[in-house]
Structures are given as structure tokens and as C-alpha cells.
C-alpha atoms as a PDB file:
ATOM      1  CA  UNK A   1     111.393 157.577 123.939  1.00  0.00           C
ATOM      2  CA  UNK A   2     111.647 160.952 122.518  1.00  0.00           C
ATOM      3  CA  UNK A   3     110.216 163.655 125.131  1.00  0.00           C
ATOM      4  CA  UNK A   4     108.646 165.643 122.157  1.00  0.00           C
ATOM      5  CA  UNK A   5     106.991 162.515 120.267  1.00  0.00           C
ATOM      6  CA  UNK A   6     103.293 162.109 121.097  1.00  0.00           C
ATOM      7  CA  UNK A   7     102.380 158.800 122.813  1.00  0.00           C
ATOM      8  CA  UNK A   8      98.664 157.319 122.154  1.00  0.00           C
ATOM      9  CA  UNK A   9      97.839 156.997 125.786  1.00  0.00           C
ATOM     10  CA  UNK A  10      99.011 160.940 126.396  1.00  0.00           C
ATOM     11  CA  UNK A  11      96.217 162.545 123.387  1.00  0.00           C
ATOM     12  CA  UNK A  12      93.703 160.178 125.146  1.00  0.00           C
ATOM     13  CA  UNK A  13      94.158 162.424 128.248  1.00  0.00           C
ATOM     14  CA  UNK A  14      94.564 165.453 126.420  1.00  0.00           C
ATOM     15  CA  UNK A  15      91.728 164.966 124.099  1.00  0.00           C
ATOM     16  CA  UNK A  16      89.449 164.296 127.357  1.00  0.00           C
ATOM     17  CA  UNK A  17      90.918 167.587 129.439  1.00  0.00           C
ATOM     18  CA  UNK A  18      90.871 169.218 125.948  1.00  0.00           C
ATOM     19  CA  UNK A  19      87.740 170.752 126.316  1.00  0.00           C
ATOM     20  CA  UNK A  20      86.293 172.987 129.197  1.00  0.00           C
ATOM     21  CA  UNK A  21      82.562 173.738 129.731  1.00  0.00           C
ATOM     22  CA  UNK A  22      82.650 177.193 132.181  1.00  0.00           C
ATOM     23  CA  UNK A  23      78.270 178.287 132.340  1.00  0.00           C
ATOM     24  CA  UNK A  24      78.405 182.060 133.138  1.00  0.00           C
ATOM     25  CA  UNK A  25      75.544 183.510 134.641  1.00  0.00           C
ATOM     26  CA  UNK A  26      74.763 186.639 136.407  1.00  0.00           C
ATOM     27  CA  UNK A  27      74.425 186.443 139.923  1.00  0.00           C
ATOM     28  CA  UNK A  28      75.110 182.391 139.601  1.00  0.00           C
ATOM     29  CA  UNK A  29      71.248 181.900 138.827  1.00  0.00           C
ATOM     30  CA  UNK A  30      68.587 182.181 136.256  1.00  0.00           C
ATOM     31  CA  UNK A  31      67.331 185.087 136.123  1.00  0.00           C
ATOM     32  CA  UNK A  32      63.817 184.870 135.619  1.00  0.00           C
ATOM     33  CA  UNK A  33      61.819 188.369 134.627  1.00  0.00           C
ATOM     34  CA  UNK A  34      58.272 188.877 133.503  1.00  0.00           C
ATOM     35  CA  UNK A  35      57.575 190.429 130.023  1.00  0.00           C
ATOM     36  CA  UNK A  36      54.008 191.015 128.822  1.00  0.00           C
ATOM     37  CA  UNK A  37      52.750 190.011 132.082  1.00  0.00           C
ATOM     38  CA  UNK A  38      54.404 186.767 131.738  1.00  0.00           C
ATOM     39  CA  UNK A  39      57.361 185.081 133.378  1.00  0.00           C
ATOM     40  CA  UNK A  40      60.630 184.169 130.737  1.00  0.00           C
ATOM     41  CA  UNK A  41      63.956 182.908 131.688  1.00  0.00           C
ATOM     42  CA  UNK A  42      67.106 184.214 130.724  1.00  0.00           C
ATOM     43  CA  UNK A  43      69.600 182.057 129.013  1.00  0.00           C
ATOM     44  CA  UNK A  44      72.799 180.903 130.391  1.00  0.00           C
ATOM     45  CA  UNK A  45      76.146 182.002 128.591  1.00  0.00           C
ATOM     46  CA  UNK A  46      78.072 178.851 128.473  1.00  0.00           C
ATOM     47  CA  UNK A  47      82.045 179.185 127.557  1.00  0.00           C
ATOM     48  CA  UNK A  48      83.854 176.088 125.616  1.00  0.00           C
ATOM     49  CA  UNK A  49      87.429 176.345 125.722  1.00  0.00           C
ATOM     50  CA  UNK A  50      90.029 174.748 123.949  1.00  0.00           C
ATOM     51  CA  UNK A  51      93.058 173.492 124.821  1.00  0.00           C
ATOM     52  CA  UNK A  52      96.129 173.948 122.595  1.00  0.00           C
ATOM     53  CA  UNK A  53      96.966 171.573 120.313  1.00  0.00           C
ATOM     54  CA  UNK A  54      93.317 170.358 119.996  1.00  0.00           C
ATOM     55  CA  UNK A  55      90.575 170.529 118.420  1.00  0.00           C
ATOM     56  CA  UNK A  56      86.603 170.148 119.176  1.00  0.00           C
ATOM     57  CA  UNK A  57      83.164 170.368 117.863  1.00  0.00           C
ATOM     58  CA  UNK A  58      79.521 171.179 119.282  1.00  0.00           C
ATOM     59  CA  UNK A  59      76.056 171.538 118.192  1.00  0.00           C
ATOM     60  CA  UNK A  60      74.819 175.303 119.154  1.00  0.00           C
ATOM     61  CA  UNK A  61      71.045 175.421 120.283  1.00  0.00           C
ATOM     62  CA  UNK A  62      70.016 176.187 117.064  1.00  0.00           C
ATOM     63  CA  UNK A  63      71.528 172.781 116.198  1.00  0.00           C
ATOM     64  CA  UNK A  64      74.460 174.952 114.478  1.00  0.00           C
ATOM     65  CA  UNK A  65      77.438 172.769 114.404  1.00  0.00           C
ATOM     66  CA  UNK A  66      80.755 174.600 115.271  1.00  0.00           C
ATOM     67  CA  UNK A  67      84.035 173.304 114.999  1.00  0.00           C
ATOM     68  CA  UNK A  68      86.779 175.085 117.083  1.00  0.00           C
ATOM     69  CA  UNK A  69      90.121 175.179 116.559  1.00  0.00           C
ATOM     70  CA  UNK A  70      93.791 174.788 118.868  1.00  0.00           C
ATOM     71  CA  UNK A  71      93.219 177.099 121.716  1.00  0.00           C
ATOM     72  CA  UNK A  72      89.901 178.852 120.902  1.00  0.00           C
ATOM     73  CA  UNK A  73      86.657 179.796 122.902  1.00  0.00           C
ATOM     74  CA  UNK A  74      83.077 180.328 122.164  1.00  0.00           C
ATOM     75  CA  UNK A  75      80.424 181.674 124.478  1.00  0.00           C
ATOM     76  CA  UNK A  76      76.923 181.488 123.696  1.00  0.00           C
ATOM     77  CA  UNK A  77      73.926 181.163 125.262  1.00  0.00           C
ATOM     78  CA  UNK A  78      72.106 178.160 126.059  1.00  0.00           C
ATOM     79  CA  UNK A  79      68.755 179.230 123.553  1.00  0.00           C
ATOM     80  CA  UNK A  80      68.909 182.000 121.438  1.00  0.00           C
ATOM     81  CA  UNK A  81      65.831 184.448 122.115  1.00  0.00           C
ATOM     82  CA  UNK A  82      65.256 187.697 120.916  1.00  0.00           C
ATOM     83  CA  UNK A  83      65.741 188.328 117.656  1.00  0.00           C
ATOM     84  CA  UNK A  84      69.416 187.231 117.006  1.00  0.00           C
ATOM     85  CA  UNK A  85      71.445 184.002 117.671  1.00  0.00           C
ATOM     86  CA  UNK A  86      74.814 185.678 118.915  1.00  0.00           C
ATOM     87  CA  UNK A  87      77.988 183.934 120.315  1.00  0.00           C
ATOM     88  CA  UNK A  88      81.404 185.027 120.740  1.00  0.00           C
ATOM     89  CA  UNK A  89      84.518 183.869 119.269  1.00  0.00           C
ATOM     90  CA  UNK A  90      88.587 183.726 120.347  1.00  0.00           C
ATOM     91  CA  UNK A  91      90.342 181.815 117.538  1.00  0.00           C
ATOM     92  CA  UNK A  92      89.280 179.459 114.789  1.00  0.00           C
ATOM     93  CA  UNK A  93      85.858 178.231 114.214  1.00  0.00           C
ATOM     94  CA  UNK A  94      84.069 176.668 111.181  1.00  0.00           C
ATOM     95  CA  UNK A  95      80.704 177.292 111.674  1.00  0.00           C
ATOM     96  CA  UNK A  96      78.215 175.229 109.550  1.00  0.00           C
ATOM     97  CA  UNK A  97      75.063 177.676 110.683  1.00  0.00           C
ATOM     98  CA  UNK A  98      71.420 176.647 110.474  1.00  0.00           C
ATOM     99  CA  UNK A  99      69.053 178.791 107.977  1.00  0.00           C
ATOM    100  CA  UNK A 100      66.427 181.102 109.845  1.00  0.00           C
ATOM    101  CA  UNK A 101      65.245 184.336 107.931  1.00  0.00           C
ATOM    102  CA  UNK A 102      63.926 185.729 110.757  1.00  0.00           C
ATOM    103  CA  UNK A 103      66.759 185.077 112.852  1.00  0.00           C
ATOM    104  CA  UNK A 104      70.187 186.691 112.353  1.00  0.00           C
ATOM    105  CA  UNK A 105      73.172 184.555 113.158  1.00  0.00           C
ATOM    106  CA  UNK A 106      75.740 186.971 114.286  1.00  0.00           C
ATOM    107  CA  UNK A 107      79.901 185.935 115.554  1.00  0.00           C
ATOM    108  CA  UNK A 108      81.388 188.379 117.564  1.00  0.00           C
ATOM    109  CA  UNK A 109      85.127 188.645 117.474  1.00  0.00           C
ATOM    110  CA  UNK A 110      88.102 190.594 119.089  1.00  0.00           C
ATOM    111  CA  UNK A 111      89.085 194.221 117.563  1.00  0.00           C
ATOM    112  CA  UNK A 112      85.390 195.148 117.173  1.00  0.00           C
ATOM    113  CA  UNK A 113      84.503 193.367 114.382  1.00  0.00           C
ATOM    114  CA  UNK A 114      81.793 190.907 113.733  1.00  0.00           C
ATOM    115  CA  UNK A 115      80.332 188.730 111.343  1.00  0.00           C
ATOM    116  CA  UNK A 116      75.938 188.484 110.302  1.00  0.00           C
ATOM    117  CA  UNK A 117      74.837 185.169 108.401  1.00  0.00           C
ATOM    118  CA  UNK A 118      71.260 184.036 107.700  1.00  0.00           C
ATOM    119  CA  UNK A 119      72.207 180.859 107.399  1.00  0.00           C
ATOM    120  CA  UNK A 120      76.036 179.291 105.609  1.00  0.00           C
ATOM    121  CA  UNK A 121      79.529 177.578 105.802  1.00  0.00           C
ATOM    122  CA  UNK A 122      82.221 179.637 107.068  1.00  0.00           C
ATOM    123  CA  UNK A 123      85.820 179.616 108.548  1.00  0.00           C
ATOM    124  CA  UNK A 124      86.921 182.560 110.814  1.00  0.00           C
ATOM    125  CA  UNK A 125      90.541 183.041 112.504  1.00  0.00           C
ATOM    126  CA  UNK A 126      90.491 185.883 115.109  1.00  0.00           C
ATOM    127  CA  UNK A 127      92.673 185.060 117.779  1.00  0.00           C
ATOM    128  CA  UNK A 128      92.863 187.622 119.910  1.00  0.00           C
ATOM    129  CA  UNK A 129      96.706 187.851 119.863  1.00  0.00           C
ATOM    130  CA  UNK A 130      97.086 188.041 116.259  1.00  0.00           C
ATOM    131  CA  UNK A 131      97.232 191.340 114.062  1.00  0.00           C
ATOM    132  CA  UNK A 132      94.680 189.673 111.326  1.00  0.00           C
ATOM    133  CA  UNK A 133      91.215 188.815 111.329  1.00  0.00           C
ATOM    134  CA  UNK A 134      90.612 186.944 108.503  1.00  0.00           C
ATOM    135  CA  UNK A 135      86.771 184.767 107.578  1.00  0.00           C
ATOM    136  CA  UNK A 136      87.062 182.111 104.530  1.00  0.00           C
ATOM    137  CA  UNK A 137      83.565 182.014 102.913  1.00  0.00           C
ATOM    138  CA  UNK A 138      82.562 178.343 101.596  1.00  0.00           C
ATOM    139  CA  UNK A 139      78.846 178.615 100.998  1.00  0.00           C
ATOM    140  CA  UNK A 140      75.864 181.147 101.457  1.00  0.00           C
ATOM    141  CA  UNK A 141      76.488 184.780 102.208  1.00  0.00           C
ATOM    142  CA  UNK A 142      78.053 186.777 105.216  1.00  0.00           C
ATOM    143  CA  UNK A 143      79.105 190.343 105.664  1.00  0.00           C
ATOM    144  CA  UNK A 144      82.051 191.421 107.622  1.00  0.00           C
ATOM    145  CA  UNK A 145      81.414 194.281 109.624  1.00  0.00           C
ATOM    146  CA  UNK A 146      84.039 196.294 111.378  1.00  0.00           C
ATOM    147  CA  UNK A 147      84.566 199.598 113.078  1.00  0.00           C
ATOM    148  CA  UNK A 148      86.263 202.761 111.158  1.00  0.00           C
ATOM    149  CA  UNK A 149      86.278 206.727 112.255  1.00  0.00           C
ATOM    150  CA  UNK A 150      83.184 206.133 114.468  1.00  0.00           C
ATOM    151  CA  UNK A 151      81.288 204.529 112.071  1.00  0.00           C
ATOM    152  CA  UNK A 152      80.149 200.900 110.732  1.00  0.00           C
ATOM    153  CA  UNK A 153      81.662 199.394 107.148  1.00  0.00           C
ATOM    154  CA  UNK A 154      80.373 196.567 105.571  1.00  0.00           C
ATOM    155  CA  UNK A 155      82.055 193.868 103.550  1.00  0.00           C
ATOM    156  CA  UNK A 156      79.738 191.110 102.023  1.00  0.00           C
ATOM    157  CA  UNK A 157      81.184 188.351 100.942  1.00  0.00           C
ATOM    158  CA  UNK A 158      80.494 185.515  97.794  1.00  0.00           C
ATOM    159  CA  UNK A 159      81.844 181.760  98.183  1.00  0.00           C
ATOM    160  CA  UNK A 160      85.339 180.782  97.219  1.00  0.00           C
ATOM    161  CA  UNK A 161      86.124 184.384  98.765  1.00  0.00           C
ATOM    162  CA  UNK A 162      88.499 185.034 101.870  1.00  0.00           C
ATOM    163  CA  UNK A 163      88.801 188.026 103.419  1.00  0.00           C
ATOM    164  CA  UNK A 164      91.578 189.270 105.720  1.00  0.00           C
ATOM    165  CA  UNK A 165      91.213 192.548 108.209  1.00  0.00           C
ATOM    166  CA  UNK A 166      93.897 194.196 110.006  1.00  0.00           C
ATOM    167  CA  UNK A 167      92.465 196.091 112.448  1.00  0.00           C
ATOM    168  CA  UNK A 168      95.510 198.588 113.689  1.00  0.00           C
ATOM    169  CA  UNK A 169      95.453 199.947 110.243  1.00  0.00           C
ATOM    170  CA  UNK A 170      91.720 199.494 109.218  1.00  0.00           C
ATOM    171  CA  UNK A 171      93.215 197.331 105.576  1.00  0.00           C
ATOM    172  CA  UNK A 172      90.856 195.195 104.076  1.00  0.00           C
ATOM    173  CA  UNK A 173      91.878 192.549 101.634  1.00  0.00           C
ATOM    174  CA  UNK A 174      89.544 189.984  99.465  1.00  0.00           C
ATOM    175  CA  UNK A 175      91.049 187.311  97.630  1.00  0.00           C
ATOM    176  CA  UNK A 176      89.758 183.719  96.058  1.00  0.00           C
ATOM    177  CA  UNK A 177      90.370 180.204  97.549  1.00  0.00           C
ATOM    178  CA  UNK A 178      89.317 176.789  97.639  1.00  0.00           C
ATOM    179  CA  UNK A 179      88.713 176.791 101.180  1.00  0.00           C
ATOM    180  CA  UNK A 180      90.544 173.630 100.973  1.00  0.00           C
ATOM    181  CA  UNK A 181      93.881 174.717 103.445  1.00  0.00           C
ATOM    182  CA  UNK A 182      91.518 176.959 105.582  1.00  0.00           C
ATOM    183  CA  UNK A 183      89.720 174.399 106.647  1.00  0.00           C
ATOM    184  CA  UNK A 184      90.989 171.349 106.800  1.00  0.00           C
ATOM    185  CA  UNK A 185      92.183 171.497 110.427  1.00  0.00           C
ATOM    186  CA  UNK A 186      88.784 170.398 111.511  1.00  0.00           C
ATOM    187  CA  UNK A 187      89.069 167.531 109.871  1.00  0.00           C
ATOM    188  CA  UNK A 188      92.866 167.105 111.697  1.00  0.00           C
ATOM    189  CA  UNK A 189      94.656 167.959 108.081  1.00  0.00           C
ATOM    190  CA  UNK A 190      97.445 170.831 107.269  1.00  0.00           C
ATOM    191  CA  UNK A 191      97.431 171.517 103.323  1.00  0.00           C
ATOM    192  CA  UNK A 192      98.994 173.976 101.950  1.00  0.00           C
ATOM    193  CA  UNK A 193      99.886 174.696  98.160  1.00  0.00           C
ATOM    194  CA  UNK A 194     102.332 176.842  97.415  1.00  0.00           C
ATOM    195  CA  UNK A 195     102.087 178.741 100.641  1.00  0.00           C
ATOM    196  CA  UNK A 196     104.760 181.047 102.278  1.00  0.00           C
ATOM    197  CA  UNK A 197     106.833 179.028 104.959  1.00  0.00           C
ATOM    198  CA  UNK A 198     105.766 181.911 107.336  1.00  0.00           C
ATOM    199  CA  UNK A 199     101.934 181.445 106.890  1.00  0.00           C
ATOM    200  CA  UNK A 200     102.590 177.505 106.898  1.00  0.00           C
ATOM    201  CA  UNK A 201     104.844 177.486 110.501  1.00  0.00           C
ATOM    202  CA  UNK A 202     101.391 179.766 111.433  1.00  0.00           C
ATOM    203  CA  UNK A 203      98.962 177.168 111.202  1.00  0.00           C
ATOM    204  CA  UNK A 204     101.559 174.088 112.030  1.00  0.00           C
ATOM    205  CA  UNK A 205     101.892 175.965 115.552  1.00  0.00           C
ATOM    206  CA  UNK A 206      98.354 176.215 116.487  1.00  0.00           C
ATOM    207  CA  UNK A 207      97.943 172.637 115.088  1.00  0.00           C
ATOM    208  CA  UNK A 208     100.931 171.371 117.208  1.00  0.00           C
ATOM    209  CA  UNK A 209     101.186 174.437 120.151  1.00  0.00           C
ATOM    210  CA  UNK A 210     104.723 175.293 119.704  1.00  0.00           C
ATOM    211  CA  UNK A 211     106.131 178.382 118.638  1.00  0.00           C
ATOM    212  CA  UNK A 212     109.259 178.999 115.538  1.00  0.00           C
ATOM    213  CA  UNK A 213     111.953 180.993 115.551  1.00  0.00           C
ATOM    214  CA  UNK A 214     112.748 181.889 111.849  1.00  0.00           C
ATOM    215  CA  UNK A 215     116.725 182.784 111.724  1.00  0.00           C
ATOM    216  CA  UNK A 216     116.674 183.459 108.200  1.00  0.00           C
ATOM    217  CA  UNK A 217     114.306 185.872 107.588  1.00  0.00           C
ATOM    218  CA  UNK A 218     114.907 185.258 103.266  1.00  0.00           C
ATOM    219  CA  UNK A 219     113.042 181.751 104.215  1.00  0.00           C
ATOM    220  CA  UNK A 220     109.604 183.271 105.286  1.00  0.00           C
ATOM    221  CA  UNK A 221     108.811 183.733 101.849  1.00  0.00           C
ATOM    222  CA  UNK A 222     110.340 180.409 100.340  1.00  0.00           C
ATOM    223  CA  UNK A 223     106.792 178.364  99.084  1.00  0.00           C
ATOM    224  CA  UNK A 224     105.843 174.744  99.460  1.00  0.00           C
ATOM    225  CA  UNK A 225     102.983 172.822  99.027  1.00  0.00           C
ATOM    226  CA  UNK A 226     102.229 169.506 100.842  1.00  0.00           C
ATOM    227  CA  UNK A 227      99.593 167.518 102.422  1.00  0.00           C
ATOM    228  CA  UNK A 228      99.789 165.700 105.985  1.00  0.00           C
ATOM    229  CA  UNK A 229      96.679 163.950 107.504  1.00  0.00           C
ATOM    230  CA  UNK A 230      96.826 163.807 111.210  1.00  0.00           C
ATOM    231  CA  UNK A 231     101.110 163.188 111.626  1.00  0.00           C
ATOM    232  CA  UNK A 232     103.835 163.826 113.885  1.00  0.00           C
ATOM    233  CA  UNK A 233     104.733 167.369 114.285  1.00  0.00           C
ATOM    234  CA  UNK A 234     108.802 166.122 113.252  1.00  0.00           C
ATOM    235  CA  UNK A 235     107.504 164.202 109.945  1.00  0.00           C
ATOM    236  CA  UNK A 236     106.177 167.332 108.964  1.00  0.00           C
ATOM    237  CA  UNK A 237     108.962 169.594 109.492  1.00  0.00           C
ATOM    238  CA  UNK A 238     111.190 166.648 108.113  1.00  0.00           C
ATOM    239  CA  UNK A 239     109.199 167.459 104.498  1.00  0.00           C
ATOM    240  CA  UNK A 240     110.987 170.929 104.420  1.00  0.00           C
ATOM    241  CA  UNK A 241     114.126 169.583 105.662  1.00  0.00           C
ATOM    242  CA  UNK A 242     114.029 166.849 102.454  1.00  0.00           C
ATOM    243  CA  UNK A 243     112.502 169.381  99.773  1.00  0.00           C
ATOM    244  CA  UNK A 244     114.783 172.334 100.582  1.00  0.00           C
ATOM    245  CA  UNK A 245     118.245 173.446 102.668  1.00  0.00           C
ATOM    246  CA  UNK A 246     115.778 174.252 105.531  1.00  0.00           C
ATOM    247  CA  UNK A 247     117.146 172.700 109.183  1.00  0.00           C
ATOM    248  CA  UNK A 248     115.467 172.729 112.180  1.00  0.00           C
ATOM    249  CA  UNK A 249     115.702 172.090 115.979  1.00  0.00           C
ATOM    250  CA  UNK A 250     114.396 172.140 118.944  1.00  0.00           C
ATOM    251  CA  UNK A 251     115.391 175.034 121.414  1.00  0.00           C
ATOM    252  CA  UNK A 252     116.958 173.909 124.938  1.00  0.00           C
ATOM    253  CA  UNK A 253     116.660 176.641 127.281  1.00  0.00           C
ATOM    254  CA  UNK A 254     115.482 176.042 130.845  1.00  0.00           C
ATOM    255  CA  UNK A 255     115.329 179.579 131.486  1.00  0.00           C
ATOM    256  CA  UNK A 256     112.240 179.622 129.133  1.00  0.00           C
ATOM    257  CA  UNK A 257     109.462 179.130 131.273  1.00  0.00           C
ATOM    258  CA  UNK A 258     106.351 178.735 128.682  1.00  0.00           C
ATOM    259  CA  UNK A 259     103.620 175.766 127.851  1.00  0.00           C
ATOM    260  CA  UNK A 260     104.874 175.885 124.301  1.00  0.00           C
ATOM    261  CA  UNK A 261     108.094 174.135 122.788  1.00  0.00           C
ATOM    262  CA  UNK A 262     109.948 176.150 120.587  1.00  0.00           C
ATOM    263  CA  UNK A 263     111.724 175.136 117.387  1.00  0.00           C
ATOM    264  CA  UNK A 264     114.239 176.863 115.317  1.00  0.00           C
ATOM    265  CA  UNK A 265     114.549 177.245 111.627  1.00  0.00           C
ATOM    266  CA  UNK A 266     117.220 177.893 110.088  1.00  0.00           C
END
């Protein structure tokens, strides 16, 4: 059997080590303080992390339902009080947030950036690693707020939008979608339509945790569409190898020491 084809009995065990509760609390207790003369508890700040190559889902306090994507984390507090329901995000999430007017959802991500809901359906991406924030708006209303010169810009967004921030150069960039490609990794999909082979290899890695070397660099921008629901990372990688004169390989080097396989594509 092939070392790099996935056996049943192997994503069993992954899919049950896949996802890792860590409760953060100061001092390792509740805190309990007294406000107004009476006594309140402070809420844990639990941590869900996700494994690469995985995906999970979980119902916020709020009963929010988040979806998180290959190797993403979400802290957030076991009951939101105050006047804001805030968590924090590393990677991929499709949130599907709970309406409350009088309580502000808010999704803190890396680069110091963030993004405020009332109550919607949206997708962000903001691994911490990568040079691009970018939040896929499906229904509702959010606004994209982000740091410039000392000061606070805000970027509201309208369904069917998608907007992409790099935050070394401050570049903001709005353009329409479907939705459909962004987010149909939480239902274990790729699609793409007419997509660069660089932005497709990009979500095919996260979905499968391996990384690709692109040889030719003139085949980044070559454009493909396809579908695949919940296959074998070489069945997909066979689709370019049947619709174009893209090859691939895997890449033997034992001096390599990393969790991720890498591929070649030449």
C-alpha cells in the first residue's frame, strides 16, 4: 500500500486527535470578583485547535456555530459578558453568528485587524503565516477594520463581496463571488472555477497538509476549474495532470525533517 494514500482506519484516529480543547485561565481558577456589591464570575478562555489536514465545527455560547478549517484555532470564552461576544481566530473559520443588537460579535485576527458583525454568514482566512487576510461575505453585514498610520479604517462589506487585506503594505481589495469555492471546505469540497493553479495548490495544501514546489513559475497563472467532493489528494492532482502538460511528484528527501509532504510541479 502506497505510504501517501489515506487508509479509513488512519482519518478515524486523526479525526478523533484532530481536535484539541486547551481552557486558559488566569491563575488556573475562576476568578470570581464582586461588581455592584455583587459576586460575578469570570469566563474561561477555552482554545480549539486544529490539526492539519482537518476540519471541525462547534457551537459558541451564544449558540454561534463555527466551522474551522486545516490547522486553525479559536479562543473564546466560555459566556460572553460585557457588552461584546469576542473570540480570536488563526486560520479559516465560517462563522454562521447569532443576531443580538445589543451585542457586538467581534473576530479578532493576526496583523491587527478584526472583524464586528451584529449578527451574519461569513468566511475569514487569516493564518497567521500568510501575507493576506482575506473575509468572504455570504449574508448580513460586517466591517473590516484594520490598523493604518496610528489610526482605525473601516471597510463594510455587502453579500456576494470578498475582501482581501495585505497588511505589510496596508492594500485593500473588494471583489464579487459566489462564496461557492470559499467555502466549501467545511463541507469537505475544493471548487474552483477558473482559478490560478497558485491560489488552487493554496487551498489543496491546507485541505491535504502538504506543501508544492512550483518549478515553472509560467504555471502559477495557468486556470482550471474543477470540482472534487471529499477525494484522494493524487486523484486531484491527477485532474491537472489529464487536462494540461502539468506533472507532478512527490519529493524524497530524508534530510527534510517537516510534518508536511511535499510535492513538485512541474
Amino acid at each position: 500500500m502506497s505510504p501517501h494514500k489515506r487508509t479509513t482506519w488512519l482519518q478515524w484516529i486523526q479525526r478523533i486527535a484532530a481536535v484539541l480543547f486547551i481552557p486558559v485561565v488566569a491563575a488556573a481558577t475562576l476568578l470570581v470578583y464582586y461588581q455592584n456589591g455583587e459576586e460575578s464570575i469570570s469566563p474561561q478562555i477555552w482554545k480549539m485547535n486544529v490539526k492539519p489536514g482537518m476540519t471541525a465545527s462547534l457551537t459558541l455560547p451564544d449558540s454561534t456555530i463555527v466551522y474551522l478549517n486545516s490547522g486553525s484555532s479559536l479562543s473564546y470564552p466560555s459566556f460572553f459578558s460585557g457588552k461584546k461576544r469576542e473570540v480570536a481566530l488563526s486560520g479559516e473559520a465560517y462563522f454562521q453568528v447569532t443576531p443580538n443588537a445589543n451585542k457586538k460579535f467581534i473576530v479578532s485576527t493576526p496583523h491587527q485587524s478584526r472583524i464586528e458583525v451584529l449578527g451574519t454568514c461569513f468566511n475569514i482566512e487569516a493564518y497567521e503565516q500568510d501575507n493576506e487576510i482575506t473575509t468572504t461575505l455570504i449574508k448580513g453585514k460586517v466591517n473590516f477594520l484594520y490598523n493604518q498610520n496610528d489610526s482605525t479604517r473601516q471597510i463594510a462589506l455587502s453579500p456576494s463581496q470578498k475582501l482581501i487585506y495585505t497588511p505589510e503594505t496596508n492594500k485593500v481589495k473588494l471583489t464579487k463571488t459566489t462564496g461557492i469555492s470559499e467555502t466549501a471546505w467545511k463541507e469537505n469540497k475544493i471548487i474552483f472555477d477558473n482559478t490560478p493553479l497558485e491560489e488552487i495548490l493554496h487551498i489543496v495544501g491546507k485541505t491535504y497538509n502538504v506543501e508544492f514546489i512550483i518549478k515553472n513559475k509560467n504555471l502559477k497563472k495557468r486556470k482550471f476549474t474543477g470540482c472534487f467532493n471529499n477525494q484522494p489528494l493524487e486523484r486531484v492532482l491527477e485532474h491537472f495532470k489529464r487536462s494540461s502538460t502539468i506533472r507532478w511528484k512527490y519529493i524524497q528527501d530524508e534530510e527534510y525533517k517537516n510534518e508536511k509532504e511535499r510535492i513538485e510541479i512541474y
